[in-house]
N, C-alpha and C. Protein backbone atom coordinates (compact mmCIF):
# COMPACT_ATOMS: atom_id res chain seq x y z
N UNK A 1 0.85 -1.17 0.00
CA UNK A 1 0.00 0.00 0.00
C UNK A 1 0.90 1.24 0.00
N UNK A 2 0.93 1.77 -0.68
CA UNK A 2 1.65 3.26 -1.15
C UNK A 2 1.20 4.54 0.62
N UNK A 3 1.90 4.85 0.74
CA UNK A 3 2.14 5.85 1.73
C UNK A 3 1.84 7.22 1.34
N UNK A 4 0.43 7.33 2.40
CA UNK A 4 0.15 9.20 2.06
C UNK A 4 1.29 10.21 2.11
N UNK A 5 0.86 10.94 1.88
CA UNK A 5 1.92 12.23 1.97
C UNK A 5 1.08 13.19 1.77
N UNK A 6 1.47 14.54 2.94
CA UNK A 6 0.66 15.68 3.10
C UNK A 6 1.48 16.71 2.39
N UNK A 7 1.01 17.38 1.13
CA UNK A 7 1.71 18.68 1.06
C UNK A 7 1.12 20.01 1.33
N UNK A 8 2.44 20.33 2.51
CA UNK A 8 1.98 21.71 3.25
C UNK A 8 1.41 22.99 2.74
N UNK A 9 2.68 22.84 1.85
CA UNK A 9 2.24 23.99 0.92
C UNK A 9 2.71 23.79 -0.64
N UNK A 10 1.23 24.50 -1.28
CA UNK A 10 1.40 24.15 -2.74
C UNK A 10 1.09 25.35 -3.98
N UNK A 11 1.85 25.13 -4.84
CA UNK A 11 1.33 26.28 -5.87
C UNK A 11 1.11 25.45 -7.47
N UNK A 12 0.19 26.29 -7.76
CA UNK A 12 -0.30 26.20 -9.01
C UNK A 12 -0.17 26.94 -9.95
N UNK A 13 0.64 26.45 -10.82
CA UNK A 13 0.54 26.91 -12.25
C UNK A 13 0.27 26.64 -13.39
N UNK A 14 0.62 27.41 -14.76
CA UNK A 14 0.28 27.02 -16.23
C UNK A 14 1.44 26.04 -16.23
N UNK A 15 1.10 25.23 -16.95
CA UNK A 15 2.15 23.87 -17.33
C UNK A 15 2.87 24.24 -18.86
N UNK A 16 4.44 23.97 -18.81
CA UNK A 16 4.84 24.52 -20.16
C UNK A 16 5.62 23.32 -20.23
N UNK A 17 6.12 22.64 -21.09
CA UNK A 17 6.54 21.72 -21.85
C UNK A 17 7.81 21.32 -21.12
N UNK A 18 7.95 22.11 -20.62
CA UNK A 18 9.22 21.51 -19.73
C UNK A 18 8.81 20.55 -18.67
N UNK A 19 8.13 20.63 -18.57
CA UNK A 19 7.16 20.14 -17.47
C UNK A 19 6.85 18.60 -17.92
N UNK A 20 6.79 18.27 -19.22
CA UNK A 20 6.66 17.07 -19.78
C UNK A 20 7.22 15.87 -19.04
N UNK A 21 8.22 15.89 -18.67
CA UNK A 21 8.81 14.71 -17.86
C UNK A 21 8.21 14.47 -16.68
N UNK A 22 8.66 15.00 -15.98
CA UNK A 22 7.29 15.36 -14.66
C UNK A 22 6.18 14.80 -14.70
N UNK A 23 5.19 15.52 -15.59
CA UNK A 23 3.64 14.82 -16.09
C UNK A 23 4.17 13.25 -17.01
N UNK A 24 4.69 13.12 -17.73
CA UNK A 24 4.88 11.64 -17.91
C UNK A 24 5.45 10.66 -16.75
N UNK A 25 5.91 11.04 -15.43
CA UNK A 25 6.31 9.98 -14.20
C UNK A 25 5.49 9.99 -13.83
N UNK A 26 4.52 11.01 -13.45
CA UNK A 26 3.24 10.64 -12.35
C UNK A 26 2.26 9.85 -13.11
N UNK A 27 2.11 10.05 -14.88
CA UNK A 27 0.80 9.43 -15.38
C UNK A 27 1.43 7.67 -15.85
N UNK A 28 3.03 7.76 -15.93
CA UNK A 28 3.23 5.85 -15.86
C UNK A 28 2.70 5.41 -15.48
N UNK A 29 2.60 5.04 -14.28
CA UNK A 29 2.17 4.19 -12.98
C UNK A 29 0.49 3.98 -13.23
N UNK A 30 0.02 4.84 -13.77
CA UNK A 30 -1.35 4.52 -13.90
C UNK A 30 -1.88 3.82 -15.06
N UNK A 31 -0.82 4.45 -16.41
CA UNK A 31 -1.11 3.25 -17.38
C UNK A 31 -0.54 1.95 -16.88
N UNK A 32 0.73 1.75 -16.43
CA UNK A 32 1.18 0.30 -16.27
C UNK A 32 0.44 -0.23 -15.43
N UNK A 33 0.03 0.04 -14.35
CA UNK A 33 -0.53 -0.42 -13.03
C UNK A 33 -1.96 -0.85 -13.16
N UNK A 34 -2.81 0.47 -13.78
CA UNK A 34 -4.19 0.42 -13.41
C UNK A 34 -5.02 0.47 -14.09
N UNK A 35 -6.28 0.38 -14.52
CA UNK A 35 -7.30 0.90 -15.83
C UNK A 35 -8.01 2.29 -15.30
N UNK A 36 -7.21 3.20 -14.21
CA UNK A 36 -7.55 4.47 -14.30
C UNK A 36 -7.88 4.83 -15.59
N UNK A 37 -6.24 4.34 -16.63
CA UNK A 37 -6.18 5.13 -17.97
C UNK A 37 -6.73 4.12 -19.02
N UNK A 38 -7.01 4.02 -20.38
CA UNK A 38 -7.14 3.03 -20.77
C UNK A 38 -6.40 3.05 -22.31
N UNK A 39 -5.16 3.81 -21.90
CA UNK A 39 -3.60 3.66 -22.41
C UNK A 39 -2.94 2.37 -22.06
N UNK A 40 -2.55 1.94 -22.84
CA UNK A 40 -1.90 0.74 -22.44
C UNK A 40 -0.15 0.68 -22.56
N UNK A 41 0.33 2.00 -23.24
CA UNK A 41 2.07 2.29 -23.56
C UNK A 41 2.13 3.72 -22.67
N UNK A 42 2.66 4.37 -21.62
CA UNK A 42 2.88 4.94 -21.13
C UNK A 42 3.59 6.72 -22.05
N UNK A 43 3.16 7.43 -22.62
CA UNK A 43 3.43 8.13 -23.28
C UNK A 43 4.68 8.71 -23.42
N UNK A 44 5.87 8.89 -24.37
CA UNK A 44 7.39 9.56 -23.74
C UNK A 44 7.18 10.92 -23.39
N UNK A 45 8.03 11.56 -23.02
CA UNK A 45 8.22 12.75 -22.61
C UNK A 45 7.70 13.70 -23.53
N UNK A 46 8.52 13.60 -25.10
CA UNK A 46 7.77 14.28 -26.06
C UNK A 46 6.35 14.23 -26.27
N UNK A 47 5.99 13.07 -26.24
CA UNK A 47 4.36 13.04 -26.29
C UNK A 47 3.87 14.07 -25.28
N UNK A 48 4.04 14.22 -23.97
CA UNK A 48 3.32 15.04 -23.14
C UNK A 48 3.91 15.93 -23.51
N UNK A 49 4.96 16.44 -23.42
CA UNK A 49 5.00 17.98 -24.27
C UNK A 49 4.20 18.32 -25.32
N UNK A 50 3.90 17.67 -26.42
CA UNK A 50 2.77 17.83 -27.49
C UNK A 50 1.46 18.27 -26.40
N UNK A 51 1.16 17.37 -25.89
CA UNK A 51 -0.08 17.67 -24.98
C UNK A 51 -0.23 18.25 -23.95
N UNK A 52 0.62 18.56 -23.30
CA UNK A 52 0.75 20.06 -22.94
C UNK A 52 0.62 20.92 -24.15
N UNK A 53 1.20 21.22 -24.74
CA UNK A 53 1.23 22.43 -25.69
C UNK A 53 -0.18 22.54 -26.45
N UNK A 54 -0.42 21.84 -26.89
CA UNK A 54 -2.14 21.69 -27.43
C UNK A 54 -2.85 21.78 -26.85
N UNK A 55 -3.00 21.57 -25.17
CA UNK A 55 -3.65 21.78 -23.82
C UNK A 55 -4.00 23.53 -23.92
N UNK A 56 -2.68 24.07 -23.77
CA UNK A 56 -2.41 25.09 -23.52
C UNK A 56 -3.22 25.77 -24.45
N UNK A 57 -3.36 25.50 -25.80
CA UNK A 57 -3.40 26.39 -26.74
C UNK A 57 -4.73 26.59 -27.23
N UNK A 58 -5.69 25.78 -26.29
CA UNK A 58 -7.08 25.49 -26.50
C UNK A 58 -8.16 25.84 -25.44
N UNK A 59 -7.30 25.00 -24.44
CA UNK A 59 -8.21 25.06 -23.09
C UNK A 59 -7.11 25.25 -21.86
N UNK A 60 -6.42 24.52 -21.34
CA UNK A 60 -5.73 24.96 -20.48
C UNK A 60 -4.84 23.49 -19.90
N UNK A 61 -3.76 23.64 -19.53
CA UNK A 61 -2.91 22.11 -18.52
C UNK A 61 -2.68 22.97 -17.45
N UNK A 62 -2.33 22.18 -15.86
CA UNK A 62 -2.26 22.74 -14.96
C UNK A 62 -1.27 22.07 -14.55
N UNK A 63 -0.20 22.46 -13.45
CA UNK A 63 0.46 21.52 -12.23
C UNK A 63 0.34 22.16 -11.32
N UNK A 64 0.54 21.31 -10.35
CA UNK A 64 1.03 21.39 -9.48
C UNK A 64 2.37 21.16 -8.38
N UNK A 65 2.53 22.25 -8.05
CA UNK A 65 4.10 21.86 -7.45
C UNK A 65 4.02 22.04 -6.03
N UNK A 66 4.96 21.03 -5.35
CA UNK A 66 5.13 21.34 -3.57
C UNK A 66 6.12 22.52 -3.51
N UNK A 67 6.00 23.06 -3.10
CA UNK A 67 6.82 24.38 -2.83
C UNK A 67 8.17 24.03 -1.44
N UNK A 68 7.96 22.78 -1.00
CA UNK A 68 8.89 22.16 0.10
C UNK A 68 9.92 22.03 -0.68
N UNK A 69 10.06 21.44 -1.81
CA UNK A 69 10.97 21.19 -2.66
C UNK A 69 10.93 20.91 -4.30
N UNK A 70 9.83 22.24 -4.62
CA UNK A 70 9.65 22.78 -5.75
C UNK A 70 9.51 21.89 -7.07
N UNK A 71 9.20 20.51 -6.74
CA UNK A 71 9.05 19.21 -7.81
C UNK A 71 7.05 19.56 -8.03
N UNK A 72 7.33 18.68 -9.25
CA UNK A 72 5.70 19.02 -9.53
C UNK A 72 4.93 17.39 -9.26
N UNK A 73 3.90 17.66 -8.31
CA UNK A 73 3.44 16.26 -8.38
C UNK A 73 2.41 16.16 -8.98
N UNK A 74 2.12 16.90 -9.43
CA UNK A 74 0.21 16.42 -9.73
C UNK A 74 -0.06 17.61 -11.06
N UNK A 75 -0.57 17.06 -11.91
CA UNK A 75 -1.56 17.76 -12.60
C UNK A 75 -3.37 17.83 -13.54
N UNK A 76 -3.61 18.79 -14.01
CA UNK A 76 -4.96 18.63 -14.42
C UNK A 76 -4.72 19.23 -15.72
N UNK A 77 -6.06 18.90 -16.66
CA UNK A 77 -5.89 19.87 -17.84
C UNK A 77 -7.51 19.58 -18.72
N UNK A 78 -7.27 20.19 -19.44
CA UNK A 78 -8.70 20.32 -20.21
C UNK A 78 -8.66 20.03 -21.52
N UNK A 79 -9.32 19.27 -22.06
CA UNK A 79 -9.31 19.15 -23.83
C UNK A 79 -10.87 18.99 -24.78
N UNK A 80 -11.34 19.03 -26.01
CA UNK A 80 -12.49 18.76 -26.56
C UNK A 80 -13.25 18.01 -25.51
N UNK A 81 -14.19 18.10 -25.40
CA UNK A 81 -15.39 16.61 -25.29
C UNK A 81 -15.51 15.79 -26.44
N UNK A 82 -15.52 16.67 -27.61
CA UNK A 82 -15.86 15.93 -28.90
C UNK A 82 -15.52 16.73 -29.85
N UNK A 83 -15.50 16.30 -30.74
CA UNK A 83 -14.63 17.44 -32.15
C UNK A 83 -16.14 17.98 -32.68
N UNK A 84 -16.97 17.48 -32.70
CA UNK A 84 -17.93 17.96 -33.53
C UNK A 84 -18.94 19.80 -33.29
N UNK A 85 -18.81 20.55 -33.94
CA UNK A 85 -18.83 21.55 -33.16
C UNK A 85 -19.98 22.28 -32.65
N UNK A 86 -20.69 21.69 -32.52
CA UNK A 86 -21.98 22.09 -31.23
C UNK A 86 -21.50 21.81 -30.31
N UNK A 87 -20.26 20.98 -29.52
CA UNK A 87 -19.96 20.58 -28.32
C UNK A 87 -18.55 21.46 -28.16
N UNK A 88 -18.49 22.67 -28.70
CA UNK A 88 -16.97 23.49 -28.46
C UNK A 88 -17.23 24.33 -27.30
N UNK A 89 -18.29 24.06 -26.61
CA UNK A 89 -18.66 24.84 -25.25
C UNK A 89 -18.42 24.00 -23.86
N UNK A 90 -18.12 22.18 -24.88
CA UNK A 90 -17.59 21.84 -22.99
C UNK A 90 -16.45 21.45 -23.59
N UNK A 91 -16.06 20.79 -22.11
CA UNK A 91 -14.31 20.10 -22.06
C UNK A 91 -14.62 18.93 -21.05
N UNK A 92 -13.58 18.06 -21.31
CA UNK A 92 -13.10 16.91 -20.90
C UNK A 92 -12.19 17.10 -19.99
N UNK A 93 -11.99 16.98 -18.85
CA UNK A 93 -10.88 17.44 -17.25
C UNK A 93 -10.77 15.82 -17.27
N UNK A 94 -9.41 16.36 -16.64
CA UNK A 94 -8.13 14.82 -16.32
C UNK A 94 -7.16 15.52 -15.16
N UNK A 95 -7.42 14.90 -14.27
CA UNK A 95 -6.51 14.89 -13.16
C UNK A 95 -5.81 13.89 -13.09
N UNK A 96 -4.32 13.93 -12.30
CA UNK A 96 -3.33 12.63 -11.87
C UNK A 96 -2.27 13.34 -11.02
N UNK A 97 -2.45 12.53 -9.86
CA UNK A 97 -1.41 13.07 -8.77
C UNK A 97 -0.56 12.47 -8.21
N UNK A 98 0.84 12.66 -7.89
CA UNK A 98 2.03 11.44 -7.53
C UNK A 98 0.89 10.51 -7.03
N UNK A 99 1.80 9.08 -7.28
CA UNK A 99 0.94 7.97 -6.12
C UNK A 99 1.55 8.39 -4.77
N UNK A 100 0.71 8.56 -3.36
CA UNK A 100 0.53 8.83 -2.32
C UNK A 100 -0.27 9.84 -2.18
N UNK A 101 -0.66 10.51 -3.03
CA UNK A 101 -1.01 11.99 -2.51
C UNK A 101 -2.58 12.34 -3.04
N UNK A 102 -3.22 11.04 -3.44
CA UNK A 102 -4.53 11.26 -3.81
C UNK A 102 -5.28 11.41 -1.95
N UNK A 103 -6.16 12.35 -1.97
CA UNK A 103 -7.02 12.03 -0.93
C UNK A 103 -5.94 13.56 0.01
N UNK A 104 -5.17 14.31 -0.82
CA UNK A 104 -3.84 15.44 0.01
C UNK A 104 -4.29 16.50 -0.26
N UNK A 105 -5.66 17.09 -1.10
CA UNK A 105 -6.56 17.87 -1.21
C UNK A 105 -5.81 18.46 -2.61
N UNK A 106 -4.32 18.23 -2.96
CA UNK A 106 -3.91 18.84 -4.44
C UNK A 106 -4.89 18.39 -5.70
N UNK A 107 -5.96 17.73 -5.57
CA UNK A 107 -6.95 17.09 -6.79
C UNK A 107 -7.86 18.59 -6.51
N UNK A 108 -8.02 19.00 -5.53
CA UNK A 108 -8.97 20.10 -4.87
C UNK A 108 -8.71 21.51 -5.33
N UNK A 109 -7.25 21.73 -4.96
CA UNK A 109 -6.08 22.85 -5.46
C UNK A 109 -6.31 23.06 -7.33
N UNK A 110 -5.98 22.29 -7.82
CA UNK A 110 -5.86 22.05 -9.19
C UNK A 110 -7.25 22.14 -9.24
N UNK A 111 -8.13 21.46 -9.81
CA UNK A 111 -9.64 22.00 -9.98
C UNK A 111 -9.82 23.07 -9.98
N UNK A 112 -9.46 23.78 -8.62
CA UNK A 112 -10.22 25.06 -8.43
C UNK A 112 -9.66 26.04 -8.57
N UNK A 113 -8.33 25.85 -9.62
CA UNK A 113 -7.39 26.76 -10.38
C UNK A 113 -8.00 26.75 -11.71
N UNK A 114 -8.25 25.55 -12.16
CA UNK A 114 -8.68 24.97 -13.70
C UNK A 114 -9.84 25.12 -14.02
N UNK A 115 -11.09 24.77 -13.17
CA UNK A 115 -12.38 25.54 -13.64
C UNK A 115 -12.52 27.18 -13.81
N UNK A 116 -11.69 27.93 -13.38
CA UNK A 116 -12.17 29.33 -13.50
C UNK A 116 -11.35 29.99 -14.81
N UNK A 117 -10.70 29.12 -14.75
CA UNK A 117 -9.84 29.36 -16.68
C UNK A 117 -10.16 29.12 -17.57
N UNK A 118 -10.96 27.87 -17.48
CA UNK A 118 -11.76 27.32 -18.10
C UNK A 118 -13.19 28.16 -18.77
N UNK A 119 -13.83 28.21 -18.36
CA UNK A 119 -15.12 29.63 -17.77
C UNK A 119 -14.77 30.76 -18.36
N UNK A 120 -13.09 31.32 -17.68
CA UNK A 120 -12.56 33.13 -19.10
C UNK A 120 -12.41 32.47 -19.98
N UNK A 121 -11.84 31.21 -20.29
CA UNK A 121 -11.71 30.85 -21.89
C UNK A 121 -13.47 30.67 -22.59
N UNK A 122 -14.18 30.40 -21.75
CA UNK A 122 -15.49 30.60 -22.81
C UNK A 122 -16.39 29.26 -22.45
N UNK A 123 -16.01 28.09 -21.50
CA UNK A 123 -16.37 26.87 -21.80
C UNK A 123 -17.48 26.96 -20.86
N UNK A 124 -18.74 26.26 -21.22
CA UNK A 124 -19.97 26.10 -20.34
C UNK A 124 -19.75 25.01 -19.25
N UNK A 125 -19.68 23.93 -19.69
CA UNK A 125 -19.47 22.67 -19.19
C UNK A 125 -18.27 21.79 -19.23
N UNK A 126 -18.14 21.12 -18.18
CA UNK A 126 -16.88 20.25 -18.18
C UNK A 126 -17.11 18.59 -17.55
N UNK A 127 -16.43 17.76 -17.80
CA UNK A 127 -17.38 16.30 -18.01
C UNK A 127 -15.65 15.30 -17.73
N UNK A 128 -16.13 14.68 -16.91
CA UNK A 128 -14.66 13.50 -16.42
C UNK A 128 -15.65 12.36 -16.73
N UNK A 129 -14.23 11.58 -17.38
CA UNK A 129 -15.09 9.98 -17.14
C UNK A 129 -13.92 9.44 -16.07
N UNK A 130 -14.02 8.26 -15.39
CA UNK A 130 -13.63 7.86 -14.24
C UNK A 130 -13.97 5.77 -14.52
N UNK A 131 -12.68 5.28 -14.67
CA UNK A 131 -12.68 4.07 -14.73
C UNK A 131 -13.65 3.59 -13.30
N UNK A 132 -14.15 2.68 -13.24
CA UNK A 132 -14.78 2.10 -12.09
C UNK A 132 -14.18 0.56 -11.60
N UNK A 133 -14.10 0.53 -10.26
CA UNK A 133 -14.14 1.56 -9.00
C UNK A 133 -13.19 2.35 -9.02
N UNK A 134 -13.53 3.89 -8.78
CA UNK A 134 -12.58 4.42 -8.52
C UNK A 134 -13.30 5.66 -7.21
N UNK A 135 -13.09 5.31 -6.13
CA UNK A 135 -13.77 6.23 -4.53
C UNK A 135 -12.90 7.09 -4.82
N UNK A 136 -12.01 7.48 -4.64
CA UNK A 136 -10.95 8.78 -4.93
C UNK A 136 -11.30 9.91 -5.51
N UNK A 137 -11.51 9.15 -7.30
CA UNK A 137 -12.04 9.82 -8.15
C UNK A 137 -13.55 10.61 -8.05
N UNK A 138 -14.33 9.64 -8.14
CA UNK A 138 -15.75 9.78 -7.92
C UNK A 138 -16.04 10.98 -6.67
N UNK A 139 -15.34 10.68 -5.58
CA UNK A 139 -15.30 11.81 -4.55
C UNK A 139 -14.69 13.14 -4.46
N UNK A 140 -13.66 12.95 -5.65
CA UNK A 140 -13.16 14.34 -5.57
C UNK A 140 -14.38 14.80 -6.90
N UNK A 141 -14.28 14.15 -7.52
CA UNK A 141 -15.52 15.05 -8.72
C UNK A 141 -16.71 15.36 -7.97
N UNK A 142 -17.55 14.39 -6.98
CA UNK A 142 -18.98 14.73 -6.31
C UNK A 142 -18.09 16.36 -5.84
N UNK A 143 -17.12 15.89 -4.74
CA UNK A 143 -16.76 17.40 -3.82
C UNK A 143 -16.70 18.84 -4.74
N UNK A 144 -16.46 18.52 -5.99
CA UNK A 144 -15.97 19.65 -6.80
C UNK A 144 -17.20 20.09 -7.52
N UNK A 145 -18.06 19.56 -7.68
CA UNK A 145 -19.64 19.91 -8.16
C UNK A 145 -20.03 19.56 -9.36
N UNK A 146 -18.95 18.03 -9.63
CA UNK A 146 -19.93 17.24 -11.03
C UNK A 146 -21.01 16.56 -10.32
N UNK A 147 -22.02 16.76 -11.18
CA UNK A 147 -23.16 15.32 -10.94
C UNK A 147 -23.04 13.95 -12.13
N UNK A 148 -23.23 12.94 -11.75
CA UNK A 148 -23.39 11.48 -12.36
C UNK A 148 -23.88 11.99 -13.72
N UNK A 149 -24.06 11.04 -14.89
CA UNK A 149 -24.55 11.69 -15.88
C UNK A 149 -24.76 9.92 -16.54
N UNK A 150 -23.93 9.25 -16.08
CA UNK A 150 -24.45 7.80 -16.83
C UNK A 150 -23.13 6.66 -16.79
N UNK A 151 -23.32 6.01 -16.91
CA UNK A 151 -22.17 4.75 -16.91
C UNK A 151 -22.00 4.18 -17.94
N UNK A 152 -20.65 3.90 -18.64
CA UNK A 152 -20.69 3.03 -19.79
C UNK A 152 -20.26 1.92 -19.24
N UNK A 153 -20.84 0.64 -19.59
CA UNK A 153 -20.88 -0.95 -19.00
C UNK A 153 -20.24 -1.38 -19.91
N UNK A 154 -18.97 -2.21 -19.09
CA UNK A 154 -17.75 -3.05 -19.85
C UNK A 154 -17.22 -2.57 -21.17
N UNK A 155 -16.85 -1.45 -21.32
CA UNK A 155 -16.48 -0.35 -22.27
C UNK A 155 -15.07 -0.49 -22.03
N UNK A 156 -14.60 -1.15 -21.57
CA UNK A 156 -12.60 -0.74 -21.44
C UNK A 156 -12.64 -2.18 -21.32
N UNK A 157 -11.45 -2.91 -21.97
CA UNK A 157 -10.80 -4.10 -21.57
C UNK A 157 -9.07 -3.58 -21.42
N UNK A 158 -8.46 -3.88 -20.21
CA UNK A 158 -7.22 -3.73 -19.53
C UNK A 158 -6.98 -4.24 -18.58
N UNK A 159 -6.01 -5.09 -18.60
CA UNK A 159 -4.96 -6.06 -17.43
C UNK A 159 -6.43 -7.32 -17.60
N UNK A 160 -6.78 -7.99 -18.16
CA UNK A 160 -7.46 -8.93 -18.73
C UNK A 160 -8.83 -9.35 -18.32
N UNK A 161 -9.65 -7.97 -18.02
CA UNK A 161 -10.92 -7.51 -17.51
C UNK A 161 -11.47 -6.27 -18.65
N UNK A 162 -12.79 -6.44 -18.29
CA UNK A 162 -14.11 -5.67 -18.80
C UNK A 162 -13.71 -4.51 -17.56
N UNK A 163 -14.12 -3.23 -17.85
CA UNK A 163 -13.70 -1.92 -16.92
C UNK A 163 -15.31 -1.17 -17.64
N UNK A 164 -16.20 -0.50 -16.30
CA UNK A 164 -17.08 0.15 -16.68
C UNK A 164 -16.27 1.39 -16.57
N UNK A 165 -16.80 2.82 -17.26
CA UNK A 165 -16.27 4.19 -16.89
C UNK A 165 -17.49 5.16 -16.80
N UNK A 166 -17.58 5.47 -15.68
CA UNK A 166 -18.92 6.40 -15.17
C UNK A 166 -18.67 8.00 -15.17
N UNK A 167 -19.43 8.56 -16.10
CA UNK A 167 -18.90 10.42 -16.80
C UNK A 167 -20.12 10.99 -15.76
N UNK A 168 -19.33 12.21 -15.59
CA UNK A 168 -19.74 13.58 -14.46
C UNK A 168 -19.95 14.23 -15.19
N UNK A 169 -20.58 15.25 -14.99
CA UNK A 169 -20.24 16.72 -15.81
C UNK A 169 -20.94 17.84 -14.85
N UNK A 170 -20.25 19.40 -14.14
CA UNK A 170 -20.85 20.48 -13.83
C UNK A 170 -20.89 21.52 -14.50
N UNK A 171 -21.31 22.36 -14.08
CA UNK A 171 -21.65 23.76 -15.20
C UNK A 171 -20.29 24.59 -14.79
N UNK A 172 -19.64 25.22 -15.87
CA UNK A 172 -18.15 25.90 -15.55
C UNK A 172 -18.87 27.63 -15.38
N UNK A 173 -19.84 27.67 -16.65
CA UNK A 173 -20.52 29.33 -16.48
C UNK A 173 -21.65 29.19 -16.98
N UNK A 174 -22.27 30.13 -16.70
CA UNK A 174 -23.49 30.19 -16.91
C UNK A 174 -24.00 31.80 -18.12
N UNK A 175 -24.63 31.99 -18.98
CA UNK A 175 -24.24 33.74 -19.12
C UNK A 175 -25.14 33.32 -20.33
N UNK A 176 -25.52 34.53 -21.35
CA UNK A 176 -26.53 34.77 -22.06
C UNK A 176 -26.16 34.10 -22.76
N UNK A 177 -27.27 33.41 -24.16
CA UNK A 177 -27.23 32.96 -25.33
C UNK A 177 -27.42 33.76 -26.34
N UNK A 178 -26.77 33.67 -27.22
CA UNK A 178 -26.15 32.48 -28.02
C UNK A 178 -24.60 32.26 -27.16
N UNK A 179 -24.14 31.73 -26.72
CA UNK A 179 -22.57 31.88 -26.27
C UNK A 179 -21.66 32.19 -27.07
N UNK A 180 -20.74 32.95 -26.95
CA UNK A 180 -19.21 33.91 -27.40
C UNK A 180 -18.48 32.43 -27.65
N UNK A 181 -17.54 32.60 -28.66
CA UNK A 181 -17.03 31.44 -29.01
C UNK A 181 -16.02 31.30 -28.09
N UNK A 182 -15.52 30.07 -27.74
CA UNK A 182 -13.99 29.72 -26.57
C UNK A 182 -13.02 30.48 -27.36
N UNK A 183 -12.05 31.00 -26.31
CA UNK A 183 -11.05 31.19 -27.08
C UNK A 183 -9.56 30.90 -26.34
C-alpha cells in the first residue's frame, strides 16, 4: 500500500513543456498499473509535451508543485469533449497526482485553479469519465460539483478484464445565449 503524503504547501501553475517529464512519471504508474487510464504504452516525454502544448493552446494544462521542494506532483488539464462543433462549449478534465497523494486535497487545489480558466476561456461545461471503481475519483468530482450523468458498461478491456467508466459533468458558467465562441 503506497504511503500518504501531506503537502503543506502548494502552488499552481500554467504547465509549459518543460514540465513534460514530470507529467509523464506521475501518469506511468497509472497506465502500467491500473485501468484508471485506458492507455496501455505509457506516453514519452515528447508526447506530453505535445499535450501540454495543445492543452495550452485550446483550453488549459495545470500543475502542481510542492513548494517544500519545488518538484511538480500532480496535474490537471482540459481538452475537446468531442470534435464535432456544437460541443466546443464543454471540455473533458483529467486529473493525476504522484501515487501517495490522492485524498492530500492537491486534486482540490488544481480544480479550483482549472475551472475558472476554463469559464474566461469561454467553456460552459466540463465532463470527467472515471474508470470504475474508482472512490478517490468519484469523490473528488462529487466534492468539486460534477453530478453522475451515466455509466458506460464493460467499455474498457485492460490487465485482462471488462472496466465500466462512469462520466460527471458540472456547469463551468453560466451567461446569455447564443454563447461567445472559446477562445
Amino acid at each position: 500500500m503506497a504511503s500518504l503524503r501531506i503537502i503543506v504547501a502548494m502552488k499552481v501553475r500554467a504547465a509549459t513543456e518543460e514540465d513534460a517529464a514530470a507529467c509523464a512519471a506521475i501518469y506511468a504508474p497509472y497506465v502500467t498499473d491500473t485501468a484508471i487510464t485506458f492507455e496501455t504504452e505509457p506516453p514519452t516525454v515528447a508526447q506530453m509535451a505535445e499535450r501540454i502544448a495543445a492543452a495550452e493552446r485550446t483550453h488549459a494544462w495545470l500543475v502542481l508543485e510542492d513548494l517544500a521542494d519545488g518538484r511538480v506532483v500532480g496535474y490537471a488539464y482540459a481538452g475537446p469533449f468531442k470534435a464535432r462543433p456544437a460541443y466546443r462549449w464543454s471540455c473533458e478534465t483529467s486529473i493525476y497526482l504522484e501515487t501517495g497523494l490522492r485524498r492530500s486535497g492537491g486534486g482540490r487545489t488544481l480544480y479550483g485553479t482549472l475551472f475558472p480558466r476554463l469559464a474566461e476561456r469561454g467553456y460552459r461545461t466540463a465532463t470527467a469519465g472515471m474508470t470504475l471503481p474508482n472512490d478517490a475519483s468519484v469523490g473528488l468530482h462529487t466534492a468539486m460539483g460534477f453530478e453522475p450523468v451515466g455509466t458506460y458498461r464493460r467499455i474498457g478491456w485492460k490487465h485482462g478484464r471488462w472496466h465500466d467508466v462512469a462520466w460527471m459533468q458540472r456547469t463551468l458558467a453560466e451567461a446569455a445565449d447564443p454563447p461567445a465562441e472559446p477562445r
